[in-house]
PDB file of N, CA and C in Angstrom:
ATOM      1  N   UNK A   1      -8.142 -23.781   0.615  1.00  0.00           N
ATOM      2  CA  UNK A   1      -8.793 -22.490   0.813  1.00  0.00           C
ATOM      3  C   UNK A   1     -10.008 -22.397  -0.102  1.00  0.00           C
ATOM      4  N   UNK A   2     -10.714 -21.811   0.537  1.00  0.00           N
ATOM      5  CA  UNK A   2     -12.245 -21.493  -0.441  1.00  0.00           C
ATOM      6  C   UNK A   2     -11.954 -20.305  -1.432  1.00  0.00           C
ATOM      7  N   UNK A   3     -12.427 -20.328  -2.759  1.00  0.00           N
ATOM      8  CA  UNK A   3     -12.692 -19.295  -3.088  1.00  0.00           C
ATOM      9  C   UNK A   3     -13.086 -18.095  -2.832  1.00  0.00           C
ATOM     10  N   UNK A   4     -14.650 -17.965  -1.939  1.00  0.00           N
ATOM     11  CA  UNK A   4     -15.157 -17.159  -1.662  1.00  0.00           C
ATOM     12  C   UNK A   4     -14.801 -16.723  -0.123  1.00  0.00           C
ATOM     13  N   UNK A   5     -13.513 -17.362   0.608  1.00  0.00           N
ATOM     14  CA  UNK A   5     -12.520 -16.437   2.065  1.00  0.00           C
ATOM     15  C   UNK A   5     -11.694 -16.348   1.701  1.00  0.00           C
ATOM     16  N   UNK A   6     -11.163 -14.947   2.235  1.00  0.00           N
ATOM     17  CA  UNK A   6      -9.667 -14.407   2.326  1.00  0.00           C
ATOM     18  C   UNK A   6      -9.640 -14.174   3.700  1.00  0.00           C
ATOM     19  N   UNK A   7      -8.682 -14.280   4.064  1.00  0.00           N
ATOM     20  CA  UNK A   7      -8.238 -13.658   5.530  1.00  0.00           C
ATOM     21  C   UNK A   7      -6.534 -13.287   5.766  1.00  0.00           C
ATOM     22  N   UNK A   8      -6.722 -12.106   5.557  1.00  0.00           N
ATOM     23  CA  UNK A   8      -5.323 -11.236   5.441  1.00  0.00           C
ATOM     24  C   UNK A   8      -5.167  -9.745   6.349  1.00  0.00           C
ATOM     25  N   UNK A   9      -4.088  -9.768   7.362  1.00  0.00           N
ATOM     26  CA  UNK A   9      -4.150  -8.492   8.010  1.00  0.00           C
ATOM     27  C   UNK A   9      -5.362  -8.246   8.704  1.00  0.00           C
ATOM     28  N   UNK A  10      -6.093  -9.243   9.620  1.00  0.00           N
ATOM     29  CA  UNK A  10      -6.628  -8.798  10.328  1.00  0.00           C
ATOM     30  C   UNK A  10      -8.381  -8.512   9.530  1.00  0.00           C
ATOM     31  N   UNK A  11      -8.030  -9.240   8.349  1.00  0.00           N
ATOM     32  CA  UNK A  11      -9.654  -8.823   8.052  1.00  0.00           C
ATOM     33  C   UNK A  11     -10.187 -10.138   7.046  1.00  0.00           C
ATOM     34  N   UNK A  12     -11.286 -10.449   7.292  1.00  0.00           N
ATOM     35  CA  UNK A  12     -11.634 -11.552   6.165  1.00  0.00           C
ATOM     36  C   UNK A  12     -12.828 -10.990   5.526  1.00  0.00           C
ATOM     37  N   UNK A  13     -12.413 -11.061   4.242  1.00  0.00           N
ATOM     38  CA  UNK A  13     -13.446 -10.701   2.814  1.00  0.00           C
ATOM     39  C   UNK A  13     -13.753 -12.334   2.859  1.00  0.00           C
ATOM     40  N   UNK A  14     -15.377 -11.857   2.813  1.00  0.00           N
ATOM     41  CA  UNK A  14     -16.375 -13.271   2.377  1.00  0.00           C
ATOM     42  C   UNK A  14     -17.312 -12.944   0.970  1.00  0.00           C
ATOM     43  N   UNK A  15     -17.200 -13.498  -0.044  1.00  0.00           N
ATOM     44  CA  UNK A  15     -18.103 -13.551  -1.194  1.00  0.00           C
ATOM     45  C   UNK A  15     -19.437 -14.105  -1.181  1.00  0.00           C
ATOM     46  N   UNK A  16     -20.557 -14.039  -1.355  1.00  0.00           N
ATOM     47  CA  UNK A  16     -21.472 -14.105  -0.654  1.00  0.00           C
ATOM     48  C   UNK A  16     -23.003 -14.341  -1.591  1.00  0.00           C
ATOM     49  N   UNK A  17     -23.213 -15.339  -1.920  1.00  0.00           N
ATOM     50  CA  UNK A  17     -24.422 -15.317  -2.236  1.00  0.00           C
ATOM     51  C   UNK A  17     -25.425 -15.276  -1.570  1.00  0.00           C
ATOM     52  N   UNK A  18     -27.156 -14.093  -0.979  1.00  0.00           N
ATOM     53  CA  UNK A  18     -27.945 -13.920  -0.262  1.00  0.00           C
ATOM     54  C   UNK A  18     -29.453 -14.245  -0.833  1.00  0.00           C
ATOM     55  N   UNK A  19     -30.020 -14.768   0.013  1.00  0.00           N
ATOM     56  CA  UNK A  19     -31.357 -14.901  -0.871  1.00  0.00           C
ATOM     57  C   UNK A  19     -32.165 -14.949   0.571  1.00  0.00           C
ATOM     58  N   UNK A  20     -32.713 -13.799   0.212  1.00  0.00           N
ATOM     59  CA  UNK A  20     -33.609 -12.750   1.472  1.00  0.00           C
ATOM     60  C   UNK A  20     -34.743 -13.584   1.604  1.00  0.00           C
ATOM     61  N   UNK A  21     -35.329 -12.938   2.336  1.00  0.00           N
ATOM     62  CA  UNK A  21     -36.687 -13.453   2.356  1.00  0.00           C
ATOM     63  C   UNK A  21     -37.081 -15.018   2.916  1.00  0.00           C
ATOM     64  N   UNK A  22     -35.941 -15.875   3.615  1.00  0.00           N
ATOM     65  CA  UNK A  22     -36.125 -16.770   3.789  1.00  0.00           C
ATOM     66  C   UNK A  22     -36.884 -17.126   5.222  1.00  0.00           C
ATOM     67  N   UNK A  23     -36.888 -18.422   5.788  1.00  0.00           N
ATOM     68  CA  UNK A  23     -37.623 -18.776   7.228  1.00  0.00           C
ATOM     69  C   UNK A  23     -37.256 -18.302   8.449  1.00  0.00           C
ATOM     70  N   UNK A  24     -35.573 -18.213   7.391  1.00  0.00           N
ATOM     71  CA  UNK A  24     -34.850 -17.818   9.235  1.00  0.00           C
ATOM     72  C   UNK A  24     -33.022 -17.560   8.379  1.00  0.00           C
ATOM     73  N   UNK A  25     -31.847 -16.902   8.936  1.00  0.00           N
ATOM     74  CA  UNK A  25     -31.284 -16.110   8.778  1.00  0.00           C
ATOM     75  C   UNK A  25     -29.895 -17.412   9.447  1.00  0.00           C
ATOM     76  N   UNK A  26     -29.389 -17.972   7.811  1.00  0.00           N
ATOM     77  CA  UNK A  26     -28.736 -19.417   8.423  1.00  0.00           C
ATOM     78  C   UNK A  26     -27.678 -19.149   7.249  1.00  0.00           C
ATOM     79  N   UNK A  27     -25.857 -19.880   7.075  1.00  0.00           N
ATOM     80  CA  UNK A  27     -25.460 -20.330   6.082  1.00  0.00           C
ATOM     81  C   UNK A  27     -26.164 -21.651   5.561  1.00  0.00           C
ATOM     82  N   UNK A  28     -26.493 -21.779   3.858  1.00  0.00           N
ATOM     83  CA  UNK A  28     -26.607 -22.714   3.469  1.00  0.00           C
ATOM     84  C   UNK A  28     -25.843 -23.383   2.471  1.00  0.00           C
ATOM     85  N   UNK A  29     -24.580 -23.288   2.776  1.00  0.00           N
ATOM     86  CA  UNK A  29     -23.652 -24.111   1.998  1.00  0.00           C
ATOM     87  C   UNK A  29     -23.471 -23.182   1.134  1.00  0.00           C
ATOM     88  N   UNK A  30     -22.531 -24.101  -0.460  1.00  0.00           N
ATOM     89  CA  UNK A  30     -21.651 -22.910  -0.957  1.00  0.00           C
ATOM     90  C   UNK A  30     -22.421 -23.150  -2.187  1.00  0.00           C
ATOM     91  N   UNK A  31     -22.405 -21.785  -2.982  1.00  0.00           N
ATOM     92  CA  UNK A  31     -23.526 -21.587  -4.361  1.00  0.00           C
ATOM     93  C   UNK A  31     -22.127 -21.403  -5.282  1.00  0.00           C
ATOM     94  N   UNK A  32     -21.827 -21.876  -5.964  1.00  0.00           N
ATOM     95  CA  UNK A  32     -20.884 -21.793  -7.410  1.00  0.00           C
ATOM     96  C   UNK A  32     -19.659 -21.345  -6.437  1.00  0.00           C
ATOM     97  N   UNK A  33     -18.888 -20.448  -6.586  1.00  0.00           N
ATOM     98  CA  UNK A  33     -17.787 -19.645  -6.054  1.00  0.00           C
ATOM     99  C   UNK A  33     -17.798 -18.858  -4.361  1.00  0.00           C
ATOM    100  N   UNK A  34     -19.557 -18.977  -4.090  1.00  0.00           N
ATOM    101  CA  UNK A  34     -19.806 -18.102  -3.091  1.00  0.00           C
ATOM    102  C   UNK A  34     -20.053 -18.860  -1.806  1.00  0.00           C
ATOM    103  N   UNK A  35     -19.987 -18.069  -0.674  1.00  0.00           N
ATOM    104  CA  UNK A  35     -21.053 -18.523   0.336  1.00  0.00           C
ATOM    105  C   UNK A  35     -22.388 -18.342   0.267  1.00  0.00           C
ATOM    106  N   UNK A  36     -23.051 -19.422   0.462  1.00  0.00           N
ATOM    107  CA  UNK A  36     -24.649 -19.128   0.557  1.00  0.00           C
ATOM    108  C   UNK A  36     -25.330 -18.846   1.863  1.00  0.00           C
ATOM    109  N   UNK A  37     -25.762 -17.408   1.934  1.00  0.00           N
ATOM    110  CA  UNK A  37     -26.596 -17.404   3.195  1.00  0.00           C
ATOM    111  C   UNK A  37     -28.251 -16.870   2.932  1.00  0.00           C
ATOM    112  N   UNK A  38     -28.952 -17.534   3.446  1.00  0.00           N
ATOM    113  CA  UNK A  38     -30.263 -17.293   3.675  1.00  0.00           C
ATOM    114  C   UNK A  38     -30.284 -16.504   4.477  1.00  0.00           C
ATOM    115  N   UNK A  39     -31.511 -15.281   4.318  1.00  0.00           N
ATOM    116  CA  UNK A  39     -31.475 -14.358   5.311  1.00  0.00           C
ATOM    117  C   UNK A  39     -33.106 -14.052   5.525  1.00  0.00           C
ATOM    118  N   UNK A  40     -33.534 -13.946   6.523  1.00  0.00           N
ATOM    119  CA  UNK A  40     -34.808 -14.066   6.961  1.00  0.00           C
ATOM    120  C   UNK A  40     -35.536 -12.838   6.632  1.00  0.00           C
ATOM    121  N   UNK A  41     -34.744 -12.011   6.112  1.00  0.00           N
ATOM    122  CA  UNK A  41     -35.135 -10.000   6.072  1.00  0.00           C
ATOM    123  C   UNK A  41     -35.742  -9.880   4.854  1.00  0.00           C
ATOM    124  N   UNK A  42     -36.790  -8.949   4.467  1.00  0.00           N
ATOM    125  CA  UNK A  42     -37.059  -8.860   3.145  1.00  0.00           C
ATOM    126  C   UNK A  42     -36.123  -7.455   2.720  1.00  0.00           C
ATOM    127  N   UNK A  43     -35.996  -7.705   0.929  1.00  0.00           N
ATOM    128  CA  UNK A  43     -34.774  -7.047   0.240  1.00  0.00           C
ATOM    129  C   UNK A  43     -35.500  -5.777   0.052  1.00  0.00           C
ATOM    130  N   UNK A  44     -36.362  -5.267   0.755  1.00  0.00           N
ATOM    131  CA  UNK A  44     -36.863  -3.737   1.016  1.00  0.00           C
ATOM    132  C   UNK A  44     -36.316  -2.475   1.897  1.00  0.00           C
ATOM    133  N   UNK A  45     -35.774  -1.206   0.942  1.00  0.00           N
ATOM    134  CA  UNK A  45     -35.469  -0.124   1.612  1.00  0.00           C
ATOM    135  C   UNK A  45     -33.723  -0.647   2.242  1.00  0.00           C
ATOM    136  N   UNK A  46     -32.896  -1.426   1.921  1.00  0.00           N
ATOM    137  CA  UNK A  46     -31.686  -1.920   2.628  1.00  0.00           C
ATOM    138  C   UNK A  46     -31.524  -2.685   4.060  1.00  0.00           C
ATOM    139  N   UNK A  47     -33.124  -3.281   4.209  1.00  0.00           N
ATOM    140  CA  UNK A  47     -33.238  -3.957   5.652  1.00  0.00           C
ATOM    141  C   UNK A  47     -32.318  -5.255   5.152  1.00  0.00           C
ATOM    142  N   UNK A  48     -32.277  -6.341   3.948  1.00  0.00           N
ATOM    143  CA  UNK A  48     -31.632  -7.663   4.505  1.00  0.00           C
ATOM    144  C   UNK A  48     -29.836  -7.102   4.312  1.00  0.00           C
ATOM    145  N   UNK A  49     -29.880  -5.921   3.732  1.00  0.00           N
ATOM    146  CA  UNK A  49     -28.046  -5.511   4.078  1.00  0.00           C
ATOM    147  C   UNK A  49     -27.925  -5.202   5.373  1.00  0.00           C
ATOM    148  N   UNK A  50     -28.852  -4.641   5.875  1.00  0.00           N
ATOM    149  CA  UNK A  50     -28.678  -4.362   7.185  1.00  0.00           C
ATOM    150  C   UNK A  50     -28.787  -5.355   8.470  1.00  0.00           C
ATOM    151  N   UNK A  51     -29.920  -6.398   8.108  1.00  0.00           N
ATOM    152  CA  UNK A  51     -29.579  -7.579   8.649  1.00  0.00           C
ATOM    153  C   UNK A  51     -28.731  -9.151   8.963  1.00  0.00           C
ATOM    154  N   UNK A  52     -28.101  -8.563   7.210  1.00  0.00           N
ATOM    155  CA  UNK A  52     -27.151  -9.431   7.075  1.00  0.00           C
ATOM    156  C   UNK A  52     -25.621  -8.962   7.550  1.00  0.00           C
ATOM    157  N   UNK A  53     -25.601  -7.429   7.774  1.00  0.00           N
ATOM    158  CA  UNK A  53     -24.207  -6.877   8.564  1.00  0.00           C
ATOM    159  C   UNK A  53     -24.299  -7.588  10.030  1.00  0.00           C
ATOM    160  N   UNK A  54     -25.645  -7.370  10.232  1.00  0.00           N
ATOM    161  CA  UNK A  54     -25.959  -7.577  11.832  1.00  0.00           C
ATOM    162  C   UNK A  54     -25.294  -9.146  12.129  1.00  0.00           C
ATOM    163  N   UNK A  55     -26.112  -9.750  11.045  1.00  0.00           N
ATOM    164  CA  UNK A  55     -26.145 -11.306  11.286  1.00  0.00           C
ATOM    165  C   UNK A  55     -24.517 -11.606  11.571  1.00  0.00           C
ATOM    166  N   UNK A  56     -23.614 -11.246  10.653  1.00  0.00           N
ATOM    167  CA  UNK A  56     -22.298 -11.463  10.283  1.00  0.00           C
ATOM    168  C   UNK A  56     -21.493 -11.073  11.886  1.00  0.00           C
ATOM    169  N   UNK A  57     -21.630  -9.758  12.170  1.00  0.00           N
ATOM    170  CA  UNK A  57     -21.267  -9.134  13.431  1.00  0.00           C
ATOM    171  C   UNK A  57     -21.414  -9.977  14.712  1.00  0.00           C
ATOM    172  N   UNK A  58     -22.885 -10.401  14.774  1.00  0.00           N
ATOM    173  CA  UNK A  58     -22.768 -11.351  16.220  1.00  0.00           C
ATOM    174  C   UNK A  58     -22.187 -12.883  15.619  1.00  0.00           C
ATOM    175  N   UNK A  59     -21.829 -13.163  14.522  1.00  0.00           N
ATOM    176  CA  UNK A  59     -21.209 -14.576  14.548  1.00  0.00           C
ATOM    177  C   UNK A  59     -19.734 -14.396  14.582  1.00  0.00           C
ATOM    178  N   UNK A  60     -19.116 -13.615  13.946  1.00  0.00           N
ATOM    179  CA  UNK A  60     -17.799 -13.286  14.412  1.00  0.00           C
ATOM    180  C   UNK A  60     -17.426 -12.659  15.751  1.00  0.00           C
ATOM    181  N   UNK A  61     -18.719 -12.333  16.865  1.00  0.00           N
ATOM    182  CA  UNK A  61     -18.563 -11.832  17.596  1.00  0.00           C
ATOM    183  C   UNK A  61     -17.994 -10.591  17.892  1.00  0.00           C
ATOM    184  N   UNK A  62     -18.164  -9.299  16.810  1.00  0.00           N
ATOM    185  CA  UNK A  62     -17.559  -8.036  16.854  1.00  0.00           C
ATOM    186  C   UNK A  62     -18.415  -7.237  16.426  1.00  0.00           C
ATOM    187  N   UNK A  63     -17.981  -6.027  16.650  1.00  0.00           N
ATOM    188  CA  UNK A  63     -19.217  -4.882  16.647  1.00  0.00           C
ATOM    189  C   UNK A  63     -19.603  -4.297  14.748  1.00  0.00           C
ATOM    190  N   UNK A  64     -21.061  -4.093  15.157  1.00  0.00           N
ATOM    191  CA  UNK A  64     -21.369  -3.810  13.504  1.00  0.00           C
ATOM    192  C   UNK A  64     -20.538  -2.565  12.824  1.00  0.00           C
ATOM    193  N   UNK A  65     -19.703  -1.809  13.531  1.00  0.00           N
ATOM    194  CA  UNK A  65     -18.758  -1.077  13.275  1.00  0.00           C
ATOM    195  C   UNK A  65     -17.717  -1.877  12.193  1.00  0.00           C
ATOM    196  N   UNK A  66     -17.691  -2.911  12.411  1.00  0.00           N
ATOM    197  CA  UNK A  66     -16.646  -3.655  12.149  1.00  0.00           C
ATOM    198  C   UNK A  66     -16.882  -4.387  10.787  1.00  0.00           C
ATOM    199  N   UNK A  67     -17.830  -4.319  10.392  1.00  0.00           N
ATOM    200  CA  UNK A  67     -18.524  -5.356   8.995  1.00  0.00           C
ATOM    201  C   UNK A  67     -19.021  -4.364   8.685  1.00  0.00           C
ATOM    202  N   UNK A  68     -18.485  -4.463   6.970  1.00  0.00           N
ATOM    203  CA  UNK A  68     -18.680  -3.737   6.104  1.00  0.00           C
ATOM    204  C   UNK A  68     -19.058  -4.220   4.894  1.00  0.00           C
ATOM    205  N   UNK A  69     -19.719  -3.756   3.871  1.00  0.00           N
ATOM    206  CA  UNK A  69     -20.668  -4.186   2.386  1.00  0.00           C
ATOM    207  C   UNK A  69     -19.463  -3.612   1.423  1.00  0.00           C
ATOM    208  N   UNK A  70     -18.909  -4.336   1.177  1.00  0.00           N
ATOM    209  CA  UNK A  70     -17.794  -3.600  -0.258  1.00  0.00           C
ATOM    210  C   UNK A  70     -18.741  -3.454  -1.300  1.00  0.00           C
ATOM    211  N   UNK A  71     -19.589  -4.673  -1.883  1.00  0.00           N
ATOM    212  CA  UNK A  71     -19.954  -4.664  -3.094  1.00  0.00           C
ATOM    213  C   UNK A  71     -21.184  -5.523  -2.804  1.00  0.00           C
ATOM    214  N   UNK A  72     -22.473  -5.330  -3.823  1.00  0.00           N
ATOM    215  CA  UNK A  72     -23.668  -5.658  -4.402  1.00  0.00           C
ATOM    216  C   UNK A  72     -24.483  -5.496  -3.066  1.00  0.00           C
ATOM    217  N   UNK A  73     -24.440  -3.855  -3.100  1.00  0.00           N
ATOM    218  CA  UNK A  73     -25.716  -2.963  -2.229  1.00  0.00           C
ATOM    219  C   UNK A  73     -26.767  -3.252  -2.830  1.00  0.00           C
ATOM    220  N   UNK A  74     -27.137  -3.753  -4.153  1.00  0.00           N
ATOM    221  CA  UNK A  74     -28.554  -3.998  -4.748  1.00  0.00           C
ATOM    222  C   UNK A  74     -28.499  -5.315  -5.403  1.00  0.00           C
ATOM    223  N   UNK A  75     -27.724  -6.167  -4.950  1.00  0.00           N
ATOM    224  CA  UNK A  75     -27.633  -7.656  -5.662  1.00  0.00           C
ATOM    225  C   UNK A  75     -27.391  -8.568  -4.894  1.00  0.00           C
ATOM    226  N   UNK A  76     -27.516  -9.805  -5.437  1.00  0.00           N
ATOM    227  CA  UNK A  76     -27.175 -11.091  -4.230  1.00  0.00           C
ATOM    228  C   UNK A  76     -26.084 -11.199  -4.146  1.00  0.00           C
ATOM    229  N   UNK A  77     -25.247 -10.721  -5.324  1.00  0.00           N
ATOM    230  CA  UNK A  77     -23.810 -11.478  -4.779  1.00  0.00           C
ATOM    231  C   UNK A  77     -23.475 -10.272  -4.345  1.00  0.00           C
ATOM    232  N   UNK A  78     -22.778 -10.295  -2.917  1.00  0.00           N
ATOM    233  CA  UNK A  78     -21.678  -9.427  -2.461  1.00  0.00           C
ATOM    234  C   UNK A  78     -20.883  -9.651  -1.723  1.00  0.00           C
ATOM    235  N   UNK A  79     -19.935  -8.869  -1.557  1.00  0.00           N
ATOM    236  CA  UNK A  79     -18.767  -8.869  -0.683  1.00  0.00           C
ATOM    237  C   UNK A  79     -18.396  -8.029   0.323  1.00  0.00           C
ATOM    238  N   UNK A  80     -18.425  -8.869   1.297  1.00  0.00           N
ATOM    239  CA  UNK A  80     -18.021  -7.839   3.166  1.00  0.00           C
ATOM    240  C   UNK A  80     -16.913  -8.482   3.276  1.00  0.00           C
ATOM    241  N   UNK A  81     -16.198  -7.440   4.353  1.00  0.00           N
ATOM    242  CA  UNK A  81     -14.934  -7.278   4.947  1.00  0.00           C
ATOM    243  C   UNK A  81     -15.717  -7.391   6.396  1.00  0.00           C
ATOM    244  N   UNK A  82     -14.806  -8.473   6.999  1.00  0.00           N
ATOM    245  CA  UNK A  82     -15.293  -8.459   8.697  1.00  0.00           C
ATOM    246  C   UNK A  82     -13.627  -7.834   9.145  1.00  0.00           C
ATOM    247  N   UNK A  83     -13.576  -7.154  10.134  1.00  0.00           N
ATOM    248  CA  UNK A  83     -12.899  -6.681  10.790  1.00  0.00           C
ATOM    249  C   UNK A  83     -12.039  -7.670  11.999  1.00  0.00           C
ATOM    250  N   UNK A  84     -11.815  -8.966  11.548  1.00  0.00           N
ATOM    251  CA  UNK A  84     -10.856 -10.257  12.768  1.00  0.00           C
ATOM    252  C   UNK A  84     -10.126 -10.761  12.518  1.00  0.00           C
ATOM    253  N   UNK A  85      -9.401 -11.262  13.585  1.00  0.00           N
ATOM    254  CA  UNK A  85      -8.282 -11.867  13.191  1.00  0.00           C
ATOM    255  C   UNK A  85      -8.199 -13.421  12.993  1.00  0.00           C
ATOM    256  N   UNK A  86      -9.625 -13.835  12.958  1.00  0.00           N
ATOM    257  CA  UNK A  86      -9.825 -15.338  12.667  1.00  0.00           C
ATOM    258  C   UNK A  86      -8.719 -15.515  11.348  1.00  0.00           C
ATOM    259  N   UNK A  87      -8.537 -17.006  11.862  1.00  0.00           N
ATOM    260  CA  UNK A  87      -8.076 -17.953  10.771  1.00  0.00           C
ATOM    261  C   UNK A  87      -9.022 -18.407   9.720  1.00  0.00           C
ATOM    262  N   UNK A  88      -8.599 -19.004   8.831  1.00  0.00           N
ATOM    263  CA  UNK A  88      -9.219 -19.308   7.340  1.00  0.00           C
ATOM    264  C   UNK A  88     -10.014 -20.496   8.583  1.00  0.00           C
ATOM    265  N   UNK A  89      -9.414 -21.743   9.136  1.00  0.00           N
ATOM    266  CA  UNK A  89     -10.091 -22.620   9.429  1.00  0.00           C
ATOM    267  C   UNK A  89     -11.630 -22.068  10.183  1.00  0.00           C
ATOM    268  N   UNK A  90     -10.875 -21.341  11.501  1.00  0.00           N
ATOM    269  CA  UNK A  90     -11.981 -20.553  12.467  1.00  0.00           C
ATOM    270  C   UNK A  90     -13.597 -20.325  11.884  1.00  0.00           C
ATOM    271  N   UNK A  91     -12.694 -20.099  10.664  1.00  0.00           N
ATOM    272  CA  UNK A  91     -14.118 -18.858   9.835  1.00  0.00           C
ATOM    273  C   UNK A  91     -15.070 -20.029   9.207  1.00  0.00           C
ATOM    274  N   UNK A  92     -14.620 -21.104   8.759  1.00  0.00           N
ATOM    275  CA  UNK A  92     -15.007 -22.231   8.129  1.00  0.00           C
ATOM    276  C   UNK A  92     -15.804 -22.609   9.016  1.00  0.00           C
ATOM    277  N   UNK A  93     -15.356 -22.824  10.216  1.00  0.00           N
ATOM    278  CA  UNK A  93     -16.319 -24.038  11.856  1.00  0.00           C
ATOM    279  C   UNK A  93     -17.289 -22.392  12.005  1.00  0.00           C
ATOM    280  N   UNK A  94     -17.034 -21.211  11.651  1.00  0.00           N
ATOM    281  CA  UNK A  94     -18.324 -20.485  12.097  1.00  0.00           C
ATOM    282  C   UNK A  94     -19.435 -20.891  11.176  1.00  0.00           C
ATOM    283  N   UNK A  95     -19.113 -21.306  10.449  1.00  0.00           N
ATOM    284  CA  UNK A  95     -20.298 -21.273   9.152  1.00  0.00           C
ATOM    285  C   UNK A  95     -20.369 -23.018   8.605  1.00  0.00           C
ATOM    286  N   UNK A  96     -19.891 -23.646   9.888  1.00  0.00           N
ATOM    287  CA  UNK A  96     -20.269 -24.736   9.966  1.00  0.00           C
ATOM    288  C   UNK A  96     -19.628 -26.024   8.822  1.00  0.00           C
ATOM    289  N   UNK A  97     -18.735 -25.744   7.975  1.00  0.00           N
ATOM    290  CA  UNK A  97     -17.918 -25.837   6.722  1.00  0.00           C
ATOM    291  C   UNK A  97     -16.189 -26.313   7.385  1.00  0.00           C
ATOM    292  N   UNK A  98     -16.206 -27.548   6.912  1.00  0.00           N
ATOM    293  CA  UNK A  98     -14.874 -28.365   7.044  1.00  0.00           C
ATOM    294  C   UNK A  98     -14.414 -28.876   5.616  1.00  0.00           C
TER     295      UNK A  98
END
């Protein structure tokens, strides 16, 4: 198991290192404890939280209702709750990680 997934009851908390502003809106492998995702949005006014809920939502395939920001509304590292019932593996082949 990774550090940075849980998947319990229907919901997986991902830990999350973000670094906005990039070419295009991709996982790039794992930063210390976290997931690393590049996100194409600049960190202005809450657009790359908002693009990074988005991003998360169509890869798990569920509605942005469903993904949520627990922690670091103003920092790179944070933590969302997706709303599925994926497996630990599932979640791994979404983000391209064996």
């Amino acid at each position: 198991m990774k550090p940075w997934l849980r998947c319990h009851d229907g919901r997986v908390r991902l830990t999350l290192h973000v670094q906005p502003g990039a070419k295009k809106t991709e996982p790039a492998g794992e930063h210390g404890d976290c997931l690393k995702i590049r996100l194409a949005a600049p960190p202005v006014d809450g657009k790359a939280n908002a693009a990074l809920l988005a991003w998360l939502a169509g890869r798990f395939g569920v509605a942005k209702r469903d993904v949520a920001l627990l922690s670091g509304d103003k920092n790179r590292h944070k933590v969302v709750e997706v709303r599925s019932a994926l497996d630990a593996a599932a979640v791994l082949g979404l983000f391209g990680i064996h």
